[in-house]
N, C-alpha and C. Protein backbone atom coordinates (compact mmCIF):
# COMPACT_ATOMS: atom_id res chain seq x y z
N UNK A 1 4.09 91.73 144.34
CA UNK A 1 5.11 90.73 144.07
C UNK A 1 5.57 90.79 142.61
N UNK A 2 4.72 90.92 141.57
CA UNK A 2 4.89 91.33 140.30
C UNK A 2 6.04 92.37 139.83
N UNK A 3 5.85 93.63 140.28
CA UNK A 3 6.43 94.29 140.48
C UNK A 3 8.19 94.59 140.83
N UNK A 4 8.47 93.81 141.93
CA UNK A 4 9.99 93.27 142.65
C UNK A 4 10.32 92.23 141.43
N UNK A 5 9.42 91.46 140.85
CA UNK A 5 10.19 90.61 140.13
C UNK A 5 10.33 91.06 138.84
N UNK A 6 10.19 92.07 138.55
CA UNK A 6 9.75 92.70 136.88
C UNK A 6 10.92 93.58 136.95
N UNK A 7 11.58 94.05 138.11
CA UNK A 7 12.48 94.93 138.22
C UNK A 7 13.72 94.05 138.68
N UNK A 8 13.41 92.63 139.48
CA UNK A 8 14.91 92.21 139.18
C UNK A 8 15.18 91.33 137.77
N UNK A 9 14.44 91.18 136.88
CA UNK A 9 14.21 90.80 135.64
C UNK A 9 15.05 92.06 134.95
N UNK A 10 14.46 93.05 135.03
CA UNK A 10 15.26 94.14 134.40
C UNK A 10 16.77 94.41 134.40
N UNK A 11 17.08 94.46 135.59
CA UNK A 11 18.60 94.77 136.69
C UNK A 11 19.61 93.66 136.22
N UNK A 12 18.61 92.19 135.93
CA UNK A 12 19.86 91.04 135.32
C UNK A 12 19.70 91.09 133.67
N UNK A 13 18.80 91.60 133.07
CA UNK A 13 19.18 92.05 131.61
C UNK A 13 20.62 93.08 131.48
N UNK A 14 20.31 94.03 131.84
CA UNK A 14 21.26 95.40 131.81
C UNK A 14 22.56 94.60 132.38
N UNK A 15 22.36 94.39 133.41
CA UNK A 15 23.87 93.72 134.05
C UNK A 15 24.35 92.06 132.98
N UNK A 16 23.35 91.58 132.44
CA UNK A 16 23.65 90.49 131.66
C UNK A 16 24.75 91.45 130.51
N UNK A 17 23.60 92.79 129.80
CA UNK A 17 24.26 92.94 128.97
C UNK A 17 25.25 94.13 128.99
N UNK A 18 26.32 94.37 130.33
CA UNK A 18 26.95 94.81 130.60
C UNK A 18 28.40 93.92 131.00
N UNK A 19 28.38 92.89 130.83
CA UNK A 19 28.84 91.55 131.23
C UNK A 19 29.19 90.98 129.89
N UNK A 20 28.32 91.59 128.69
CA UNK A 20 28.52 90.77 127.44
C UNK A 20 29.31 92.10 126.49
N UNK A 21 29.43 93.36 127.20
CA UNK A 21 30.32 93.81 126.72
C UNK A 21 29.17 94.96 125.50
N UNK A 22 27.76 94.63 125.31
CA UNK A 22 27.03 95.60 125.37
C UNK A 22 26.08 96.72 126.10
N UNK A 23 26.49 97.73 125.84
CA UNK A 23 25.87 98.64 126.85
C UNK A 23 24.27 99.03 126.67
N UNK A 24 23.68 99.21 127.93
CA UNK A 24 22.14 99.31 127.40
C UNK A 24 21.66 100.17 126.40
N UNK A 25 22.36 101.34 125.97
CA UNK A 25 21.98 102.04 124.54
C UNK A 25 22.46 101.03 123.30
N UNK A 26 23.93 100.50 123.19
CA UNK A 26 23.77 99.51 122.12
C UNK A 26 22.47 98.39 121.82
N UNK A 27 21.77 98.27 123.26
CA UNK A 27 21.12 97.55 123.10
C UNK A 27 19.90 98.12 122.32
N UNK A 28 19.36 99.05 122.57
CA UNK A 28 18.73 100.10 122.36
C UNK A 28 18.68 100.18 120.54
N UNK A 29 19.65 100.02 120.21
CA UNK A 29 19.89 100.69 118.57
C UNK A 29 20.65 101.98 118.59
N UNK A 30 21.56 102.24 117.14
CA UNK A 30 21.95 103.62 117.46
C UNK A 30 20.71 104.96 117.76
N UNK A 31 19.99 104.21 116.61
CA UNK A 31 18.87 105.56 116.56
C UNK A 31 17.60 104.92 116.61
N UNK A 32 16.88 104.77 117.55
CA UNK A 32 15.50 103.85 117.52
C UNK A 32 14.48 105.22 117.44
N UNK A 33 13.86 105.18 116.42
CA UNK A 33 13.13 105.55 115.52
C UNK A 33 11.58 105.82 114.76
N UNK A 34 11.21 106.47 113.94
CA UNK A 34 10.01 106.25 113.21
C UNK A 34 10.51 106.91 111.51
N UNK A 35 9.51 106.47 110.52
CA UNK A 35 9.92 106.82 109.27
C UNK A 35 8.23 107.08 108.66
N UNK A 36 8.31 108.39 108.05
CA UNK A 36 7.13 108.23 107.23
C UNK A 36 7.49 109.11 105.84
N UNK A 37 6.45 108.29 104.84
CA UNK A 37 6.89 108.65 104.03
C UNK A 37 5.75 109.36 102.49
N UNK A 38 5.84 110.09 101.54
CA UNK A 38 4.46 109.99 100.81
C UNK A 38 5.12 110.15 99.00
N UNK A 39 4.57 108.94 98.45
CA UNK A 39 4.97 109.47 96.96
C UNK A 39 4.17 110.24 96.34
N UNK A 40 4.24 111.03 95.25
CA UNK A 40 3.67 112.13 94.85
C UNK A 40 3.44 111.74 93.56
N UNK A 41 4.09 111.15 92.85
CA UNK A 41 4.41 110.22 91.41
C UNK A 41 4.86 109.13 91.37
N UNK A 42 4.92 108.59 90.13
CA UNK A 42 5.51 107.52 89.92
C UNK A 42 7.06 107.28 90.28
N UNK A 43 7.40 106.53 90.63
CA UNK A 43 9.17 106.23 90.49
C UNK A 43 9.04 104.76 89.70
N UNK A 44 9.43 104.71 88.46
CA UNK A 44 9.90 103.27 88.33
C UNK A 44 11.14 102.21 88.88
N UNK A 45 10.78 101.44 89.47
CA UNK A 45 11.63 100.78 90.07
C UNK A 45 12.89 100.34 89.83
N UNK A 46 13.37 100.61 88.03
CA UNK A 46 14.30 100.64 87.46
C UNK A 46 15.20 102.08 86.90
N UNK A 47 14.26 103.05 87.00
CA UNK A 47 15.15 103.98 87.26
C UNK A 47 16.45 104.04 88.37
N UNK A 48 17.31 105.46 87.44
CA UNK A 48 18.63 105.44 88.28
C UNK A 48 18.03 107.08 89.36
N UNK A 49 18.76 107.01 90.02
CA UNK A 49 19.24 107.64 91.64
C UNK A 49 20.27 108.32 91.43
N UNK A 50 20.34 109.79 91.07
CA UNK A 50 21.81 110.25 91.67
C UNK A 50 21.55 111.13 93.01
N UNK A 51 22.40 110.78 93.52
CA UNK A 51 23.57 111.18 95.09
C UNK A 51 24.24 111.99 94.75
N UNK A 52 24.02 113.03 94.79
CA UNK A 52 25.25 114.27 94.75
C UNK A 52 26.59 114.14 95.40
N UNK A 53 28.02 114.18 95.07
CA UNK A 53 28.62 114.31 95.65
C UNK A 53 29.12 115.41 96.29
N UNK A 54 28.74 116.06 96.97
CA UNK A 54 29.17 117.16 98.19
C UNK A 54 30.11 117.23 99.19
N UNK A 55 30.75 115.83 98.80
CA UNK A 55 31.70 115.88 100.54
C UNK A 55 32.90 116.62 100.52
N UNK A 56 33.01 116.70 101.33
CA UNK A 56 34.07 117.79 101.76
C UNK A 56 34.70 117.03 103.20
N UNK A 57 34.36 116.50 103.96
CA UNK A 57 34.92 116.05 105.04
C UNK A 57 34.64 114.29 105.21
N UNK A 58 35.09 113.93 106.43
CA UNK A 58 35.07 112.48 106.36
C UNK A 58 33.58 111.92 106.55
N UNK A 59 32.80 112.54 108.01
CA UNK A 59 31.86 112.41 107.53
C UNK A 59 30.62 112.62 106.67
N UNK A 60 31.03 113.81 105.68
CA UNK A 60 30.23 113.57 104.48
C UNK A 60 30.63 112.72 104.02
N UNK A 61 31.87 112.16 103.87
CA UNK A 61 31.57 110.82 102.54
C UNK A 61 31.40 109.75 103.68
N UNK A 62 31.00 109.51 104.90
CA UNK A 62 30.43 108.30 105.00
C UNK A 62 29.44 108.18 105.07
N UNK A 63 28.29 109.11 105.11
CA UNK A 63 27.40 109.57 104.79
C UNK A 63 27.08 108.98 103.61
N UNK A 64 27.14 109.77 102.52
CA UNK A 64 27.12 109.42 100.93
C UNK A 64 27.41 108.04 101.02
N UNK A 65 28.19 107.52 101.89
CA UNK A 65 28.58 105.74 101.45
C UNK A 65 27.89 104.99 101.57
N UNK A 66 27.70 105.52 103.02
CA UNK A 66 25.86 104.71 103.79
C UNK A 66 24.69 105.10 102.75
N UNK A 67 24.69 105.49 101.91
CA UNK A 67 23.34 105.70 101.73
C UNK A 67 23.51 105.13 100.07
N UNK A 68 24.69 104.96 99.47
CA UNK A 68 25.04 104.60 97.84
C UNK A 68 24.76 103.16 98.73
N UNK A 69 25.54 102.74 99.76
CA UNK A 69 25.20 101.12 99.91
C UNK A 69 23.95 100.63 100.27
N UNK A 70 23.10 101.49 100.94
CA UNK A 70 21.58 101.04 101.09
C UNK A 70 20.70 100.94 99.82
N UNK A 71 21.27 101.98 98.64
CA UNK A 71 20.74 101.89 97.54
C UNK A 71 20.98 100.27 97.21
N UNK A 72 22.08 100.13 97.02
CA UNK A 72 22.42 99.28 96.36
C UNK A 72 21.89 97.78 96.77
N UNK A 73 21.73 97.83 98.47
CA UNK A 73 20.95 96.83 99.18
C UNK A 73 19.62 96.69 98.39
N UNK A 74 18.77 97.57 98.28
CA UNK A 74 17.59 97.77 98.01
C UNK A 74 17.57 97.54 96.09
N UNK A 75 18.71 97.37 95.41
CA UNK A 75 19.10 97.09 93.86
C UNK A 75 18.40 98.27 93.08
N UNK A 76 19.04 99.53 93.69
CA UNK A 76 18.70 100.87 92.93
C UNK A 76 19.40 101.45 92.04
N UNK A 77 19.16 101.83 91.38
CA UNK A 77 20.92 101.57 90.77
C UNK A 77 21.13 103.30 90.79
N UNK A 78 22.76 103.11 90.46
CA UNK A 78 22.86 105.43 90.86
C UNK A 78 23.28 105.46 90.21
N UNK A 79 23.41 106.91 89.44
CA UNK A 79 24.16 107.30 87.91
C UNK A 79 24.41 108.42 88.15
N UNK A 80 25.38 109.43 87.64
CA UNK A 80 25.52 111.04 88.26
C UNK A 80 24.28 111.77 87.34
N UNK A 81 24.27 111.17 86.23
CA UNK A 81 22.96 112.26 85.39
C UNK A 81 21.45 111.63 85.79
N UNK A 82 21.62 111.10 86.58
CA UNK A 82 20.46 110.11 86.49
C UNK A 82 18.50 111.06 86.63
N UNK A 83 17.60 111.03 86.49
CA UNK A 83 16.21 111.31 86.05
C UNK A 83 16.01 111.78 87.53
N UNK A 84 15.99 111.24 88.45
CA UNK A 84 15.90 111.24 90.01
C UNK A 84 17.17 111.91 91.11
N UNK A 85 16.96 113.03 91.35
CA UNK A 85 18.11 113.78 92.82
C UNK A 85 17.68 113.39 94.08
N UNK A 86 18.52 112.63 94.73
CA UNK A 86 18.36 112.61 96.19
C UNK A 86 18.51 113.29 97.11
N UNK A 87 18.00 113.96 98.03
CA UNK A 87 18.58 114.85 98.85
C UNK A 87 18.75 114.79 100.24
N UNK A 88 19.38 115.03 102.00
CA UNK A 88 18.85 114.86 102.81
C UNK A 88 19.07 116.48 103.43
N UNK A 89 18.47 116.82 104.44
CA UNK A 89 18.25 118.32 105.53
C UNK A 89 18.06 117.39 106.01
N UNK A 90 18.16 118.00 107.62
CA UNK A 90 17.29 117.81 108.90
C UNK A 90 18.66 118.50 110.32
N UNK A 91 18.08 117.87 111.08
CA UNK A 91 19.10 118.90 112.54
C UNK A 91 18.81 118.13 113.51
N UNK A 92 19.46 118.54 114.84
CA UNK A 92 19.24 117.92 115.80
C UNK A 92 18.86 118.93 117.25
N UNK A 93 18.44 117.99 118.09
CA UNK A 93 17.25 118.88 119.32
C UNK A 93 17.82 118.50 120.47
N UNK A 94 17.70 119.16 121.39
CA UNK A 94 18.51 118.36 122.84
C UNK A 94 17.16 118.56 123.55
N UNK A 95 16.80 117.18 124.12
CA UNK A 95 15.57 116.95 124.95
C UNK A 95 16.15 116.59 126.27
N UNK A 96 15.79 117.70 127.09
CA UNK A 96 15.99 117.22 129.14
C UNK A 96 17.72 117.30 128.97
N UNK A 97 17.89 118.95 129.29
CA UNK A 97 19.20 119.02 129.33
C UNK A 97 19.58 118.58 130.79
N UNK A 98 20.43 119.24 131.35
CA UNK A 98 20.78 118.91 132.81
C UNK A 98 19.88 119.83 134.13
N UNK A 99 19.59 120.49 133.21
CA UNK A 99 18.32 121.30 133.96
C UNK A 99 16.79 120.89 133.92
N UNK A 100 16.59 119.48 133.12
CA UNK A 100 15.16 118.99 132.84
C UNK A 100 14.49 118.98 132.35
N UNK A 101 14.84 120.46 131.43
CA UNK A 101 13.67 120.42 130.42
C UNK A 101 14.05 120.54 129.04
N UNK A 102 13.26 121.13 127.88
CA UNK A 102 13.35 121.19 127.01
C UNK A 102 14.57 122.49 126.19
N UNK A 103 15.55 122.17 125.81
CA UNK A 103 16.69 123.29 125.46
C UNK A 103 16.85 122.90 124.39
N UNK A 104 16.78 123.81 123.51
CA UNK A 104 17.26 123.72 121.49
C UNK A 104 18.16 124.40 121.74
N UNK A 105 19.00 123.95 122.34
CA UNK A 105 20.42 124.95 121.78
C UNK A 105 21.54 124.64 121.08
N UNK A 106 20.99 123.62 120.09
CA UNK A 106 21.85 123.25 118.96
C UNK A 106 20.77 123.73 117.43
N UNK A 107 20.09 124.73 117.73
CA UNK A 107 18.76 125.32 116.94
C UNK A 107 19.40 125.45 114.82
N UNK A 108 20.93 125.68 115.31
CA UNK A 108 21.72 126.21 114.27
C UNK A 108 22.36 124.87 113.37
N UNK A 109 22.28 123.99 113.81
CA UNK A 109 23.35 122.82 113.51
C UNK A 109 21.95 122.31 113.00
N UNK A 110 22.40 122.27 111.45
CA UNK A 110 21.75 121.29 110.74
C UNK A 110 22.15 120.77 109.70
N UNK A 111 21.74 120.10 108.81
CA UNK A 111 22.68 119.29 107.53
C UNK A 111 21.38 119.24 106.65
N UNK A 112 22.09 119.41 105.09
CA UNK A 112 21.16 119.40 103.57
C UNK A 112 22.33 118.89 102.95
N UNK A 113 21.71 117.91 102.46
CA UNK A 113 22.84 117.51 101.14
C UNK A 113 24.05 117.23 101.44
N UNK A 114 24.00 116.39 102.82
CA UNK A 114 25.66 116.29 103.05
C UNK A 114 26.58 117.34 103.50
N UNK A 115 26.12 118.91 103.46
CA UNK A 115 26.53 119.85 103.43
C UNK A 115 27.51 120.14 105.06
N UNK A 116 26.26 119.87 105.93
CA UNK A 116 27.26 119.96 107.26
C UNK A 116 27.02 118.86 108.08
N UNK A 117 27.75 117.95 108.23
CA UNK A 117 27.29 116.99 109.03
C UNK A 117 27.66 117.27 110.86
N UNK A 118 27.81 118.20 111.12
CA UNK A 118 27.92 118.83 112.91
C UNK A 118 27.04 117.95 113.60
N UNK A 119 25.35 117.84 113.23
CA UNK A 119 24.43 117.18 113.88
C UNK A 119 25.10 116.19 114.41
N UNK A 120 26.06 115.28 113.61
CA UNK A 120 26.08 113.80 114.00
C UNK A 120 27.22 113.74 115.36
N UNK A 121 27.46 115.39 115.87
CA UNK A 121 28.46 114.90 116.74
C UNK A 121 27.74 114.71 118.03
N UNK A 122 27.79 113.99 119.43
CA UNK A 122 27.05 113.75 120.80
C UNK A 122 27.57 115.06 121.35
N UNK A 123 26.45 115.68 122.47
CA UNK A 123 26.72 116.71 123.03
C UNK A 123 27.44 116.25 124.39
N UNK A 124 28.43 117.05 124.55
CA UNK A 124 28.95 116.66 125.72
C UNK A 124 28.10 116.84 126.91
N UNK A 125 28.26 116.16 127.88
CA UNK A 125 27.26 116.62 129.29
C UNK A 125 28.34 117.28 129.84
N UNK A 126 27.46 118.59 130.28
CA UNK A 126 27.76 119.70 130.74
C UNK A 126 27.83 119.92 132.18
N UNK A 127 28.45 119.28 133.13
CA UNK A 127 28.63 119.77 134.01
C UNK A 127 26.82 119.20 135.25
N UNK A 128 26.08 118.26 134.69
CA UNK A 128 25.10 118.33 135.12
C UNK A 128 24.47 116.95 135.29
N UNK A 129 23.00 116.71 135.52
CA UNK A 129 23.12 116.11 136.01
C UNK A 129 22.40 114.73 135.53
N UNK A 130 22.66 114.73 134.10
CA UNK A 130 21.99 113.67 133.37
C UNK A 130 22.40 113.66 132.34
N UNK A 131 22.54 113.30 130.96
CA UNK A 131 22.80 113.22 129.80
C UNK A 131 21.69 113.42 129.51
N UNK A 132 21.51 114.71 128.11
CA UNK A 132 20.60 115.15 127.54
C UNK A 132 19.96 114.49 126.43
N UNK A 133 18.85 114.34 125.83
CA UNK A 133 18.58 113.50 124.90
C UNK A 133 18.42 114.03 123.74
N UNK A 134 19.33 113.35 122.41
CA UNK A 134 19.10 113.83 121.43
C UNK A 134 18.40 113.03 120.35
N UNK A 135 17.79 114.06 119.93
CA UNK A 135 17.16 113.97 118.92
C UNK A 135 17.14 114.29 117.54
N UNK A 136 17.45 113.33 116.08
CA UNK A 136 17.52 113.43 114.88
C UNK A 136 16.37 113.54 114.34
N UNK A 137 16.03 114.51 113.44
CA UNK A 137 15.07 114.59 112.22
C UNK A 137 15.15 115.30 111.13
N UNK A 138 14.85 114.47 109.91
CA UNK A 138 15.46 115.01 109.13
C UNK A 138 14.39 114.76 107.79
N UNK A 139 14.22 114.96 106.54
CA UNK A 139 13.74 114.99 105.96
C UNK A 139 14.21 114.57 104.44
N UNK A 140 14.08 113.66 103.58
CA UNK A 140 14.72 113.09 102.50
C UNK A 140 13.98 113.31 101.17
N UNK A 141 14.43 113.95 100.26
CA UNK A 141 13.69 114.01 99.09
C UNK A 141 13.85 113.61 97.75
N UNK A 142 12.78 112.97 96.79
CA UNK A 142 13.40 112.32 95.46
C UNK A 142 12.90 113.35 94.76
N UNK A 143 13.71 114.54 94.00
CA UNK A 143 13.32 115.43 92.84
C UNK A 143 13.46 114.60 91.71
N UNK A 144 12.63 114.95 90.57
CA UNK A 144 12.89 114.84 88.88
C UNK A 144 13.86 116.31 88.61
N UNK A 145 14.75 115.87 88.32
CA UNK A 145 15.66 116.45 87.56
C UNK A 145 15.54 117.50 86.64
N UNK A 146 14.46 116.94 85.71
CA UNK A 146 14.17 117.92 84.70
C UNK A 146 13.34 118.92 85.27
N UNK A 147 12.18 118.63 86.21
CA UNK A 147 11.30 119.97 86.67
C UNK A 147 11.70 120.30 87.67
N UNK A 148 12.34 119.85 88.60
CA UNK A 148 12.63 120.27 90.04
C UNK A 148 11.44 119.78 91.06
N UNK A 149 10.55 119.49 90.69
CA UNK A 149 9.39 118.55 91.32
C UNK A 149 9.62 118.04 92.20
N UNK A 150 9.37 118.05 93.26
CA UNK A 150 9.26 116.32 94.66
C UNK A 150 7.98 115.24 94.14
N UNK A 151 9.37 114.28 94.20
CA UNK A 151 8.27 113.18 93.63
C UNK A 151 7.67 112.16 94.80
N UNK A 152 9.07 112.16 95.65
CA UNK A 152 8.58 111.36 96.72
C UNK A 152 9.71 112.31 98.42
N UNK A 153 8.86 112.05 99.19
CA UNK A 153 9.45 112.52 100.53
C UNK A 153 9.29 111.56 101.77
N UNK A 154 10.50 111.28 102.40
CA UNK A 154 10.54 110.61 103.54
C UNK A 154 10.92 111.79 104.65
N UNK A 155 10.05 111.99 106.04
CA UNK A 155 10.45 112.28 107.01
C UNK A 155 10.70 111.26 107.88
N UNK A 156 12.04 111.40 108.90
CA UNK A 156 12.14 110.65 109.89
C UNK A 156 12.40 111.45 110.97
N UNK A 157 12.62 110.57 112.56
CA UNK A 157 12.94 111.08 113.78
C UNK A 157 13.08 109.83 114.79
N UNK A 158 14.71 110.40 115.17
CA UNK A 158 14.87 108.84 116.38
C UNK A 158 15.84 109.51 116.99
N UNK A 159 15.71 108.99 118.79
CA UNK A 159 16.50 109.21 119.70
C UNK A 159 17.91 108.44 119.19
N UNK A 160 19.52 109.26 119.39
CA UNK A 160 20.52 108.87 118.98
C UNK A 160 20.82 108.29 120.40
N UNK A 161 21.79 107.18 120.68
CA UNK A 161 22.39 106.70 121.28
C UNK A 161 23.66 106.46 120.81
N UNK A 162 24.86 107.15 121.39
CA UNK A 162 26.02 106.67 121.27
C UNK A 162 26.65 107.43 120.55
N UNK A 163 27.87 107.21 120.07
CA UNK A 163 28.59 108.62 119.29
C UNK A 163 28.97 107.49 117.47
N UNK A 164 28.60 106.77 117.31
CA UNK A 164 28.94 105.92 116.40
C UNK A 164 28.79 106.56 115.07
N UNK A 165 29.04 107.94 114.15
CA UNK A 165 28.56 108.21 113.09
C UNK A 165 28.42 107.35 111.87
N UNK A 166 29.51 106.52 112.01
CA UNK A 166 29.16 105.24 110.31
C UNK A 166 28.05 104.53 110.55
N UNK A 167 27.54 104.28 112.52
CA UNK A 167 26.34 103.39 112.36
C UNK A 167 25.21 104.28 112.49
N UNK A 168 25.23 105.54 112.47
CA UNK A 168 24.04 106.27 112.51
C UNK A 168 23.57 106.62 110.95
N UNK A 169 24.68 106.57 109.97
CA UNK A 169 24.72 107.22 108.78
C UNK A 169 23.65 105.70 108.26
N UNK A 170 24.55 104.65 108.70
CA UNK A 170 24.25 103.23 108.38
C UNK A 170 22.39 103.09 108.38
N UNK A 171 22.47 103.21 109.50
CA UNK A 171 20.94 103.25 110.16
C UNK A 171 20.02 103.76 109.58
N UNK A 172 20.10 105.23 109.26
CA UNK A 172 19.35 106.42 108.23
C UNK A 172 19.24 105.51 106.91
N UNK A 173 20.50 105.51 107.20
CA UNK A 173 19.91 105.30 105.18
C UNK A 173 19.47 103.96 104.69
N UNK A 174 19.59 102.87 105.93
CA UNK A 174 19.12 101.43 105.72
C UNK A 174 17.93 101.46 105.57
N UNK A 175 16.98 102.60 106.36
CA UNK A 175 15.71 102.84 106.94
C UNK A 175 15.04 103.35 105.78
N UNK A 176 15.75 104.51 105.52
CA UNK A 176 14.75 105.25 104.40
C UNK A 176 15.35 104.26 103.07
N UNK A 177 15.96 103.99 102.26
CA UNK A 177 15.98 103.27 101.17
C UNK A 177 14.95 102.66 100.41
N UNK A 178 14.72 101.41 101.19
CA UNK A 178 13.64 100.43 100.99
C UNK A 178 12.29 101.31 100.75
N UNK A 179 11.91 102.49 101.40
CA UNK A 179 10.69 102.98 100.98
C UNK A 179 10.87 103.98 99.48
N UNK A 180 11.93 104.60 98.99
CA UNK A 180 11.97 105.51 98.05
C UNK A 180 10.90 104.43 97.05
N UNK A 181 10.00 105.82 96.64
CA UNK A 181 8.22 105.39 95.79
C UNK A 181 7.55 105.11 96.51
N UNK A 182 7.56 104.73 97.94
CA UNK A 182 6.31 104.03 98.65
C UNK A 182 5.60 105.10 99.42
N UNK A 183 4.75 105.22 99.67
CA UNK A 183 4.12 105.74 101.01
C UNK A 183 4.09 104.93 102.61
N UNK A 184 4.55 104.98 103.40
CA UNK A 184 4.40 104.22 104.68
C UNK A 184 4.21 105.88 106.03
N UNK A 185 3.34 105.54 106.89
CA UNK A 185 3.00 106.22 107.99
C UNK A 185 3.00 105.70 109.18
N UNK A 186 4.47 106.56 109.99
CA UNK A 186 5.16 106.17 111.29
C UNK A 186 6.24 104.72 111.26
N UNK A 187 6.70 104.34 110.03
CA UNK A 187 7.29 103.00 110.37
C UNK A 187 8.47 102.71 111.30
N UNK A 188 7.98 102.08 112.47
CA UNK A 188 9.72 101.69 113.47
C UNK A 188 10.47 102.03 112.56
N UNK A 189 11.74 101.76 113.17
CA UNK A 189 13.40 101.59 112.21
C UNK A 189 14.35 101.58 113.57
């Protein structure tokens, strides 16, 4: 009996929030997630942050925007010469294509520094018989300037939902911000 009622519990969520004009991945988050992270040195909390500017297309600079405004959430402050380089890499994975299983065949599409943002586009479904799941991970780094050193590194990884790039850019960089200097291992986001 548990069971029948746990599943029409479910059926009037989704349909509630299909009715309210959100779809069950909005509900979801764009990118529901984990974040870990390890400092290596000090960062003083008043040091400046520079963000390279690299863009070249639209979504590199919303990119760069999302992530100057999470600074700024977090009261970091950015300077172009500043003591501290930010950086991001990472790529994306297609999990359970239409055939079920595991296919990297986006192996090539990846992004450093703003450089190519391709990752952030949704793969079309192909002709088959499910929507494939993708997957972001990427890796964030705070160099010292003067040595080239990693002072601090955040890895992350979260299933994308939806094609929204300003709220995925949004998301990333809301997530990792708040930890630049900290150490944290596996945090939601």
């Amino acid at each position: 009996m548990r069971g029948p009622a746990l599943h029409l519990c479910a059926v009037a969520a989704v349909a509630l929030g299909l009715l309210s004009g959100v779809s069950p991945a909005a509900a979801q988050g764009v990118c529901p997630g984990r974040v870990s992270a390890n400092a290596f040195a000090p960062i003083p909390r008043d040091a400046a942050i520079a963000v390279p500017n690299r863009t070249q297309t639209e979504s590199e600079r919303r990119l760069r925007g999302a992530v100057l405004a999470a600074l700024a959430n977090v009261n970091r402050r950015v300077a172009d010469n500043a003591p501290f380089v930010l950086s991001w890499r990472g790529g994306i994975s297609v999990e359970g294509d239409n055939f079920g299983g595991f296919g990297d065949t986006m192996q090539d599409r990846t992004f450093r520094e703003s450089d190519d943002l391709s990752w952030t586009s949704d793969v079309p479904r192909m002709g088959g018989r499910r929507i494939p799941t993708l997957r972001v991970s990427g890796v964030v780094e705070l160099r010292e300037r003067a040595s080239g050193r990693v002072v601090w590194t955040a890895v992350l990884s979260c299933q994308r939902h939806g094609t929204d790039d300003e709220a995925l850019f949004s998301h990333l960089a809301t997530a990792v911000a708040p930890l630049i200097g900290q150490s944290a291992a596996g945090r939601p986001f």
